[in-house]
C-alpha atoms as a PDB file:
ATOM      1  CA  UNK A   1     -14.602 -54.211  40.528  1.00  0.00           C
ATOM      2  CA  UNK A   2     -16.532 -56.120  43.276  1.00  0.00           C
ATOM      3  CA  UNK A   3     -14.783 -58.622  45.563  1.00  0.00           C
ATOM      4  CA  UNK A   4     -16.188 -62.103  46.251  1.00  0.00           C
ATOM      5  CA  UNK A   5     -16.768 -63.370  49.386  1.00  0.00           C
ATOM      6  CA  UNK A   6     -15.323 -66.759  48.816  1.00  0.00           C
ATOM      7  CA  UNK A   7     -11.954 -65.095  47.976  1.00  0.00           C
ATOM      8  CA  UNK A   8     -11.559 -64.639  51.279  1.00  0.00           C
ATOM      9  CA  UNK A   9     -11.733 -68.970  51.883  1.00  0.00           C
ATOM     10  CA  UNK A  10      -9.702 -69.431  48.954  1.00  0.00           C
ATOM     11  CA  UNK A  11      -5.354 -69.209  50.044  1.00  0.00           C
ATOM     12  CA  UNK A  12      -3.981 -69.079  46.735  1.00  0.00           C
ATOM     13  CA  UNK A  13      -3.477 -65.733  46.248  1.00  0.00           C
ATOM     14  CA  UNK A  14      -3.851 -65.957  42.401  1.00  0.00           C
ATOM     15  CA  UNK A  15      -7.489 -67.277  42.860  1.00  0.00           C
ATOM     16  CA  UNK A  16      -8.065 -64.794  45.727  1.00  0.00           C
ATOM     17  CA  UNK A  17      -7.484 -61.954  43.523  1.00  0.00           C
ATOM     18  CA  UNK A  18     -10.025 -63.163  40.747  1.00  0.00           C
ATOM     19  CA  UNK A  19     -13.911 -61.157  40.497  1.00  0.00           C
ATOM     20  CA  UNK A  20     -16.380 -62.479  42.030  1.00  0.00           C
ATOM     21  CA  UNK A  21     -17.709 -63.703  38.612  1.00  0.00           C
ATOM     22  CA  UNK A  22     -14.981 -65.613  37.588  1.00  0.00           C
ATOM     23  CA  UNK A  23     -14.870 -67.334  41.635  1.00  0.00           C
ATOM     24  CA  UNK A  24     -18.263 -68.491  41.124  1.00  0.00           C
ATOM     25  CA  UNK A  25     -18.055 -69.841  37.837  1.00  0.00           C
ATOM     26  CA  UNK A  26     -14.787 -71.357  38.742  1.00  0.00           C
ATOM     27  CA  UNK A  27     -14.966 -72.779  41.899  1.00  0.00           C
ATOM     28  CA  UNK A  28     -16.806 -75.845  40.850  1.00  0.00           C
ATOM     29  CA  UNK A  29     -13.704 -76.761  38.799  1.00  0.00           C
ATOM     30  CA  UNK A  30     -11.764 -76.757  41.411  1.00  0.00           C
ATOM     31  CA  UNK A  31     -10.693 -79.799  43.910  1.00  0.00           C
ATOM     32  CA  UNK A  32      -8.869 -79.545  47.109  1.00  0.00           C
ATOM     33  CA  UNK A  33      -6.047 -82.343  47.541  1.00  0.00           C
ATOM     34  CA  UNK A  34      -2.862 -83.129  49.918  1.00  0.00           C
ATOM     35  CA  UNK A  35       0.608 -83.139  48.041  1.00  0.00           C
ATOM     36  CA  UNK A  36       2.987 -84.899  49.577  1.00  0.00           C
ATOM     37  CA  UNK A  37       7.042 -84.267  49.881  1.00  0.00           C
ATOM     38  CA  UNK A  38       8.434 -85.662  47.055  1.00  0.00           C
ATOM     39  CA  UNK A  39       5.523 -86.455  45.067  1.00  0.00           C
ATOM     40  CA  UNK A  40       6.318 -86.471  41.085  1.00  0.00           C
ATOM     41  CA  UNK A  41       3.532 -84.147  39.803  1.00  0.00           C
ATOM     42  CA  UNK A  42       4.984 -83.863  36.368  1.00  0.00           C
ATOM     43  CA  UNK A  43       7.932 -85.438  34.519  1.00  0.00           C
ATOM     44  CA  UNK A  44      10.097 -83.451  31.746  1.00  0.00           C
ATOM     45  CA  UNK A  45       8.480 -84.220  28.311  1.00  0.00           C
ATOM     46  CA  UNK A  46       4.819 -85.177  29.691  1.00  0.00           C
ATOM     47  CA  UNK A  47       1.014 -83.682  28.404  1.00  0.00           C
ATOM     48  CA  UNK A  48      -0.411 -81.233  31.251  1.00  0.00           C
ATOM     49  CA  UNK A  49      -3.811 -82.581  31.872  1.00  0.00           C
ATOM     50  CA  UNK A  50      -4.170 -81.029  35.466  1.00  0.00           C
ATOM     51  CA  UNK A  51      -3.262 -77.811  36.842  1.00  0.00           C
ATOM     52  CA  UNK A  52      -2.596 -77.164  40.582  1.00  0.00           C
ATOM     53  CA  UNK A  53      -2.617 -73.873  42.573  1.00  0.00           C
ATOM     54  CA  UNK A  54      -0.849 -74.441  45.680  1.00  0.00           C
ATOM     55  CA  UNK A  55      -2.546 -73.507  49.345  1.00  0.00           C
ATOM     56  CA  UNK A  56       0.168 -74.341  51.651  1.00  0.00           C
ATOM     57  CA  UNK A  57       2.872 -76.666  49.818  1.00  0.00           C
ATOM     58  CA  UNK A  58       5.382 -75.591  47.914  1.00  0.00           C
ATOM     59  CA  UNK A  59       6.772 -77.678  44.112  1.00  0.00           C
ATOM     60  CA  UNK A  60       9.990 -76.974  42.693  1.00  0.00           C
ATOM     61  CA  UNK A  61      10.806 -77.008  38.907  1.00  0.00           C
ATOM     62  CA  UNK A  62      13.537 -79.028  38.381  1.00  0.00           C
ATOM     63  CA  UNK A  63      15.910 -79.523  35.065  1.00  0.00           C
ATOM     64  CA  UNK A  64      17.649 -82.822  34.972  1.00  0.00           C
ATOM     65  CA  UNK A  65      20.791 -83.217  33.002  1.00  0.00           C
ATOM     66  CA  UNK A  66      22.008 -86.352  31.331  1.00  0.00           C
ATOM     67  CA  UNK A  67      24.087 -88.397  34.350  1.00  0.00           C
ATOM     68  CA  UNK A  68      21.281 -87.300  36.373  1.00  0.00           C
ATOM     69  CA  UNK A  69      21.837 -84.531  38.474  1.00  0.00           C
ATOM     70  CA  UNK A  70      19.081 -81.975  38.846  1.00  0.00           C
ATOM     71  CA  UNK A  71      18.837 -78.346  39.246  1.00  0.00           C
ATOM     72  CA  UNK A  72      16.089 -76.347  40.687  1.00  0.00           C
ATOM     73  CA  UNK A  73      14.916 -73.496  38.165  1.00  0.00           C
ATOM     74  CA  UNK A  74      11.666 -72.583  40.008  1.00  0.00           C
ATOM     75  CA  UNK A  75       9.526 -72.621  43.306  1.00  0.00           C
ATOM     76  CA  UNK A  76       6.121 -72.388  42.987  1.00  0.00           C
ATOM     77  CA  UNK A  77       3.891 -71.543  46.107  1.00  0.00           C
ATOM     78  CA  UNK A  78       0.659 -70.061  46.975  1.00  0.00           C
ATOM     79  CA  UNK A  79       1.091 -66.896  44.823  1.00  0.00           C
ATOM     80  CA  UNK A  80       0.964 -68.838  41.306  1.00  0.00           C
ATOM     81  CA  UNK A  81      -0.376 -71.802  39.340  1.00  0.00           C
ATOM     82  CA  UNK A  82       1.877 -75.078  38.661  1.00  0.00           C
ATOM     83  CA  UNK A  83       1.234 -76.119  35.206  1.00  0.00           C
ATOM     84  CA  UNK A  84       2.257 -72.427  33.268  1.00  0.00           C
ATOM     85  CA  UNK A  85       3.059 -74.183  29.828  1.00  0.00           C
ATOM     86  CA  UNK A  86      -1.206 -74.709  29.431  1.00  0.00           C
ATOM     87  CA  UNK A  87      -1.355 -70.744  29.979  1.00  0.00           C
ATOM     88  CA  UNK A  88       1.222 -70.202  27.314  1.00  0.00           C
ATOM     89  CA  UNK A  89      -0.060 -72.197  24.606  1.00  0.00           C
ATOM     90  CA  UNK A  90       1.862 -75.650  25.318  1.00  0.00           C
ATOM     91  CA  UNK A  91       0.406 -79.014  26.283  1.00  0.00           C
ATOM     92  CA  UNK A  92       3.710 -80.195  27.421  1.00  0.00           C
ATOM     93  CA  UNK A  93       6.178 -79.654  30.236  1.00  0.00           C
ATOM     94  CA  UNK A  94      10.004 -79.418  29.734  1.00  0.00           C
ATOM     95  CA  UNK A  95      10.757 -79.313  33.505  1.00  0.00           C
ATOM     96  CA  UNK A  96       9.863 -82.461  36.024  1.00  0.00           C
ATOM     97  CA  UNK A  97       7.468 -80.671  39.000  1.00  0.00           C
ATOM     98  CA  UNK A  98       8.294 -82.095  42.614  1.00  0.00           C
ATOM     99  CA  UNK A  99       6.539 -81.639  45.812  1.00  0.00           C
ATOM    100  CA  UNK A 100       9.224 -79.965  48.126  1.00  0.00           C
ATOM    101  CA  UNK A 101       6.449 -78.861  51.140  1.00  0.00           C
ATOM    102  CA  UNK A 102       3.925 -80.953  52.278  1.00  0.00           C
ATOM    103  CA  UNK A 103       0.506 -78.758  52.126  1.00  0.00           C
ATOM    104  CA  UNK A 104      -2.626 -78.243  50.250  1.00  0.00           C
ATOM    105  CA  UNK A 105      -3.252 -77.314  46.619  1.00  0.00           C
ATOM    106  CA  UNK A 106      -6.410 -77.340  44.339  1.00  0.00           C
ATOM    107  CA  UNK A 107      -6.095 -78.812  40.848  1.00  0.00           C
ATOM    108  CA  UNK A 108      -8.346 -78.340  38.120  1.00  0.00           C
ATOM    109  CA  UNK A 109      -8.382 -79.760  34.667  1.00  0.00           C
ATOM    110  CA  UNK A 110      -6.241 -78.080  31.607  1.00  0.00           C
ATOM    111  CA  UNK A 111      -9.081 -78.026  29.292  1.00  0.00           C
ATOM    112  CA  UNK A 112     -11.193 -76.236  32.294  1.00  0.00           C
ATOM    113  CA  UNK A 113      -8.275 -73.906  32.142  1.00  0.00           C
ATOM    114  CA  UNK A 114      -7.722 -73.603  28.445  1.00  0.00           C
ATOM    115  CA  UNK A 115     -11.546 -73.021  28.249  1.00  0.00           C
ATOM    116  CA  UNK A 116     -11.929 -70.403  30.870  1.00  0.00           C
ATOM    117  CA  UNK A 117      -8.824 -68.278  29.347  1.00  0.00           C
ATOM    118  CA  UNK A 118     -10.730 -68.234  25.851  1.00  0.00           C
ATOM    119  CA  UNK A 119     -13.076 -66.128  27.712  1.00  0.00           C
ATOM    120  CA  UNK A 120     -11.044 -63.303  28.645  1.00  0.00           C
ATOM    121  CA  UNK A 121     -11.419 -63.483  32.351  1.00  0.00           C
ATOM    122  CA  UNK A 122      -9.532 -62.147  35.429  1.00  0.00           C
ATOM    123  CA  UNK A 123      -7.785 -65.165  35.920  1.00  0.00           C
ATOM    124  CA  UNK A 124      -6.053 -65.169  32.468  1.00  0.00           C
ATOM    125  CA  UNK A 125      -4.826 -61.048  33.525  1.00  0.00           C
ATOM    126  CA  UNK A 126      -3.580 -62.879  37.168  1.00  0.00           C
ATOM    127  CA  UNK A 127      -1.464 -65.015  35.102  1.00  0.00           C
ATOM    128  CA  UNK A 128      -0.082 -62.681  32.863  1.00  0.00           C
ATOM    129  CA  UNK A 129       1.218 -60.601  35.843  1.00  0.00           C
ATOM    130  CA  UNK A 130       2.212 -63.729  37.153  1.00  0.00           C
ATOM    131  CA  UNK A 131       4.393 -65.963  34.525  1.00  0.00           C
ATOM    132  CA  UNK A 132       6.043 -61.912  34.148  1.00  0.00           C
ATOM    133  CA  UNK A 133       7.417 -62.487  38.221  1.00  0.00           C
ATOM    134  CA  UNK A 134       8.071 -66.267  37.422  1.00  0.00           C
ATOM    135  CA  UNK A 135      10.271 -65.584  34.974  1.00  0.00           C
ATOM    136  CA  UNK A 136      12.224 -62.682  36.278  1.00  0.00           C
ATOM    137  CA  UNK A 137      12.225 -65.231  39.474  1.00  0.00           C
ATOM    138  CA  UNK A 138      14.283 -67.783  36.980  1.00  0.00           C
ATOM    139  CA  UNK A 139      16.640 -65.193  35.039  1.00  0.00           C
ATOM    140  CA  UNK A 140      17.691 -63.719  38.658  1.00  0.00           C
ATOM    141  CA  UNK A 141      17.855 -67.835  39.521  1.00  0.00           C
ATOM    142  CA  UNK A 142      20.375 -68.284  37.096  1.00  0.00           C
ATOM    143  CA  UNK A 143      22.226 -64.817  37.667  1.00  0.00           C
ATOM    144  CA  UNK A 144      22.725 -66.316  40.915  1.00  0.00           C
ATOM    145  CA  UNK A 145      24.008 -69.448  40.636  1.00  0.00           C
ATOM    146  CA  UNK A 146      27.322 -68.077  38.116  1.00  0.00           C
ATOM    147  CA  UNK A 147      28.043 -65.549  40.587  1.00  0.00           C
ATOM    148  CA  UNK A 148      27.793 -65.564  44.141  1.00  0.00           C
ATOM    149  CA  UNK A 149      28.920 -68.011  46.770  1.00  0.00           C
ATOM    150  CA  UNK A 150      27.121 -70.813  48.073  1.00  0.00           C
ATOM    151  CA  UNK A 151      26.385 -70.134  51.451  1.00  0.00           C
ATOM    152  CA  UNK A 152      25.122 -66.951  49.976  1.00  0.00           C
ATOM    153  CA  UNK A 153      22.802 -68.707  47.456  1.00  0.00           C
ATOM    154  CA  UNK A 154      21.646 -71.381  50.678  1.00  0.00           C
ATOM    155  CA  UNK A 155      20.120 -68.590  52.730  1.00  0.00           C
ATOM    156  CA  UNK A 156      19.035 -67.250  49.973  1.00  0.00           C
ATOM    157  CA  UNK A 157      17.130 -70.294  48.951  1.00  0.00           C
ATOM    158  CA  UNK A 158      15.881 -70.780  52.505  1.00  0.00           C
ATOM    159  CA  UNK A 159      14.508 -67.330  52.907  1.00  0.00           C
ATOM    160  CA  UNK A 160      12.573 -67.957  49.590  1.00  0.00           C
ATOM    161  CA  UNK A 161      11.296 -71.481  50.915  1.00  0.00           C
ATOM    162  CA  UNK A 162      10.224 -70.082  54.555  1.00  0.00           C
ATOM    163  CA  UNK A 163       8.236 -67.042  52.402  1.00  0.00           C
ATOM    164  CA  UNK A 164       6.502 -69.643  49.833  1.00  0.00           C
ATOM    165  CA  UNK A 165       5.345 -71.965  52.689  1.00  0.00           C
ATOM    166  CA  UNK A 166       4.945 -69.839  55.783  1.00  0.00           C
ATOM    167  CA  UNK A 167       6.558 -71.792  57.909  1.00  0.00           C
ATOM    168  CA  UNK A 168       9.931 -71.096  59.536  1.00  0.00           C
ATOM    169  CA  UNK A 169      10.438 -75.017  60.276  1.00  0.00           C
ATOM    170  CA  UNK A 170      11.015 -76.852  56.810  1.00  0.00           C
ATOM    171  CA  UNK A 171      11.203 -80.317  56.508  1.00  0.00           C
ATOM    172  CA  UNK A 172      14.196 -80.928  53.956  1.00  0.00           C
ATOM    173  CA  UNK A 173      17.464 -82.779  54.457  1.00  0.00           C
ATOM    174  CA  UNK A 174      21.039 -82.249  53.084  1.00  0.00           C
ATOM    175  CA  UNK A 175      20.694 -84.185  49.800  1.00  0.00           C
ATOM    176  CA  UNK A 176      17.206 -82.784  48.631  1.00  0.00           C
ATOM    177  CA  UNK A 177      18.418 -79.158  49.181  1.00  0.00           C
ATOM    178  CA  UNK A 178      21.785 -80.580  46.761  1.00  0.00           C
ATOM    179  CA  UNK A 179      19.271 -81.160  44.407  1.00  0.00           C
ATOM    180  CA  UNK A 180      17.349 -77.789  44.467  1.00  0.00           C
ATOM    181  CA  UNK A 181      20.517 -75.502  44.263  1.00  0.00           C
ATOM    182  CA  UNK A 182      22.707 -77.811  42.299  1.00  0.00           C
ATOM    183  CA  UNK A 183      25.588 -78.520  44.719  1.00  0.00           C
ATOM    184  CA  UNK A 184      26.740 -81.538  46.207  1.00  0.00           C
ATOM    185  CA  UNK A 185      25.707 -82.719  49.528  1.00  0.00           C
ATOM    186  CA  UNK A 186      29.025 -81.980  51.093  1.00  0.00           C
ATOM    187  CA  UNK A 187      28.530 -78.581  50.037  1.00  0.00           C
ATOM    188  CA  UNK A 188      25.379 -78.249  51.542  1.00  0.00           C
ATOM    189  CA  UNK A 189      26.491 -79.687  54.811  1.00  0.00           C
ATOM    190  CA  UNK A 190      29.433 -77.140  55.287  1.00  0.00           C
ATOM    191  CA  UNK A 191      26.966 -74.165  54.449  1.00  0.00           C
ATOM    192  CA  UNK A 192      24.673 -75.480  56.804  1.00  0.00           C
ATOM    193  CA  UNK A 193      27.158 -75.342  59.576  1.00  0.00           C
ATOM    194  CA  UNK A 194      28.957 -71.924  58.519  1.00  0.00           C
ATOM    195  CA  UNK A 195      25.219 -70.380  59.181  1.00  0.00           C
ATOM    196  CA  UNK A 196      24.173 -72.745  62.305  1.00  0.00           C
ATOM    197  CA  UNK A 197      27.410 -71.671  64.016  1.00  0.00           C
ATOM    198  CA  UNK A 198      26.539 -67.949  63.201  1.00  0.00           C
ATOM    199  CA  UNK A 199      22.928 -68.284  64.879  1.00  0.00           C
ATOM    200  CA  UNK A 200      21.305 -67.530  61.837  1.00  0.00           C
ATOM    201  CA  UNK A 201      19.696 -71.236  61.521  1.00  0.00           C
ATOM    202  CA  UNK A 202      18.897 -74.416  63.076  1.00  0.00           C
ATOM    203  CA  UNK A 203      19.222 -77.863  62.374  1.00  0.00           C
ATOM    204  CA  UNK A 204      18.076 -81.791  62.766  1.00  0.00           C
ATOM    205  CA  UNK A 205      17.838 -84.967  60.686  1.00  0.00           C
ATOM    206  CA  UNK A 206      15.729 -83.519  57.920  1.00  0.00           C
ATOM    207  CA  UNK A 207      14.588 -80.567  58.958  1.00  0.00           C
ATOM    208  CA  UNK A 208      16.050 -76.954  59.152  1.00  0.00           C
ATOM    209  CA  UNK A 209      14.757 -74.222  61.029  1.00  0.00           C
ATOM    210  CA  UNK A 210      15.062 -70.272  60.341  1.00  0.00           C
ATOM    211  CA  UNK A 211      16.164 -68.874  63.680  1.00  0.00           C
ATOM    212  CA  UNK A 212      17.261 -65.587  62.771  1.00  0.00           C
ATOM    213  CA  UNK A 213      15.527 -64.367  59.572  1.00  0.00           C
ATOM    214  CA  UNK A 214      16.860 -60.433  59.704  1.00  0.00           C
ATOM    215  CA  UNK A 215      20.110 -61.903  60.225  1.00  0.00           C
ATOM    216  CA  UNK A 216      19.941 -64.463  56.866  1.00  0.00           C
ATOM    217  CA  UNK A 217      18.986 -61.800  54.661  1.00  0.00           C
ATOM    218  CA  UNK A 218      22.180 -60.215  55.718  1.00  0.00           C
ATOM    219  CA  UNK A 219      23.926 -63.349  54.705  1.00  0.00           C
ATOM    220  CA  UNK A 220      21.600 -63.845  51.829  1.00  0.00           C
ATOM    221  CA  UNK A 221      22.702 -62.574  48.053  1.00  0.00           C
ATOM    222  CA  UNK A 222      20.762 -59.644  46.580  1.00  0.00           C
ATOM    223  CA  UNK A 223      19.069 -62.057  44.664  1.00  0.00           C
ATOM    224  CA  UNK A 224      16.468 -62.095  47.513  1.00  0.00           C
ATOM    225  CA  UNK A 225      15.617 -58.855  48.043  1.00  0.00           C
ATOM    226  CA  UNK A 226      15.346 -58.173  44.125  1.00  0.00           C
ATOM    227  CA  UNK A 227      13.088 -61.804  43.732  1.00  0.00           C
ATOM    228  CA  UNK A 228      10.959 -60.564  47.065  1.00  0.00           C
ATOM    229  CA  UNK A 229      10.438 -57.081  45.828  1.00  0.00           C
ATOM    230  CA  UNK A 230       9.168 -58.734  42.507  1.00  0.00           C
ATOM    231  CA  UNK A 231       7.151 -61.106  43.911  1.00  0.00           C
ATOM    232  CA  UNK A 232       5.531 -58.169  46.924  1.00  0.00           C
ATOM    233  CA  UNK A 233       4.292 -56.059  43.741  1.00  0.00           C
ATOM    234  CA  UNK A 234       2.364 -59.051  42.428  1.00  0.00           C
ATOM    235  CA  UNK A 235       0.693 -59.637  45.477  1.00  0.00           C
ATOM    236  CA  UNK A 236       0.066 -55.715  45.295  1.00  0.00           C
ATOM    237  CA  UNK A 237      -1.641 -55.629  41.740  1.00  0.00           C
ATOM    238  CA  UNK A 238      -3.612 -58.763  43.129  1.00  0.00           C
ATOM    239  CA  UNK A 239      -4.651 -56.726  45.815  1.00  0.00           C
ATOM    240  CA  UNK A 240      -5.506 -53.750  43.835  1.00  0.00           C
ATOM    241  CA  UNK A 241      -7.217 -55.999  41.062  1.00  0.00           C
ATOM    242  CA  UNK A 242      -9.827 -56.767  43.834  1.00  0.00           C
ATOM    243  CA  UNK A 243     -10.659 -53.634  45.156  1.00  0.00           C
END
């Protein structure tokens, strides 16, 4: 397997890790924009005509209930693709995708997708390995909110946002994190100061700031360390795939 030099321009790992034939023939498909906190990409029940593969910002699947509360079921950073239900046969999304981290992505048509996975290339084995660490991502997800506590679940969720984005600074306030974990704000505020008083974090008016990160995994679940380990052996087989 030979390794093209323009994987090493490209920062989504899943395109990184593709042959060099499949980055050449691909890369004119592919269009660099800016996604913006907050920034609807897709809503529940709409056709997938664009894919994105995020760079440096970060989109949350989200699953909205009736009276209109929302819970997050799935972050999606630089390792993966946004737009999964093309790759598995479907043209429509059940889950609304929301910008959580300002950053970079590049999109690229479904039917440039659906076309280049009829050909058997690298890119369709890359997302095979990856919707299998997606989903184990959502079952441990769901594991997690029926049984541990919620500060527990917040660092959790903050460990998991600093490793998607890089960044140990995130720009989020109270009531957007309520919407990711499905709490209330009041919740999130009290969790926020049970770890700020322990050191572990930081805090200002929409923002939040890993200060100690050895420190939050310790407060973290074990959801972490199982959804990190997952998401470490993709990068791995990525890795390998290329050399």
């Amino acid at each position: 397997m030979s390794h093209s030099p323009l994987a090493s321009t490209l920062k989504n790992q899943l395109l990184a890790a593709l042959l060099h034939e499949d980055n050449e023939r691909l890369l004119p498909y592919l269009h660099q924009m800016d996604l913006l906190q907050g920034d609807v990409i897709y809503s529940a029940g709409d056709e997938i005509e664009t894919v994105y593969f995020p760079e440096t910002a970060v989109v949350a699947l989200l699953s909205t209930l009736e009276d209109g509360s929302t819970t997050e079921v799935g972050l999606i950073g630089r390792e993966g693709m946004v737009g999964l239900s093309v790759f598995l046969g479907g043209a429509v999304t059940p889950e609304r995708a929301v910008v959580q981290i300002n950053g970079s992505a590049l999109k690229m048509a479904a039917a440039d997708l659906a076309r280049e996975l009829r050909r058997g290339s690298s890119l369709q084995v890359n997302l095979l390995r990856y919707t299998r660490s997606f989903l184990a991502l959502i079952t441990q997800s769901v594991i997690c909110s029926q049984h541990h506590s919620l500060e527990a679940r917040f660092a959790r969720w903050l460990l998991m946002m600093r490793d998607y984005s890089g960044l140990d600074t995130l720009q989020l306030t109270h009531e957007m994190v309520a919407g990711m974990i499905g709490t209330r704000r009041a919740g999130v505020s009290m969790a926020t100061r049970a770890l700020r008083e322990r050191g572990l974090i930081d805090s200002s008016r929409g923002a939040i700031e890993v200060v100690d990160g050895a420190g939050l995994e310790e407060a973290a679940c074990e959801c972490y360390a199982i959804i990190r380990k997952e998401f470490e052996g993709l990068h791995n087989s990525q890795l390998n795939s290329i050399r």
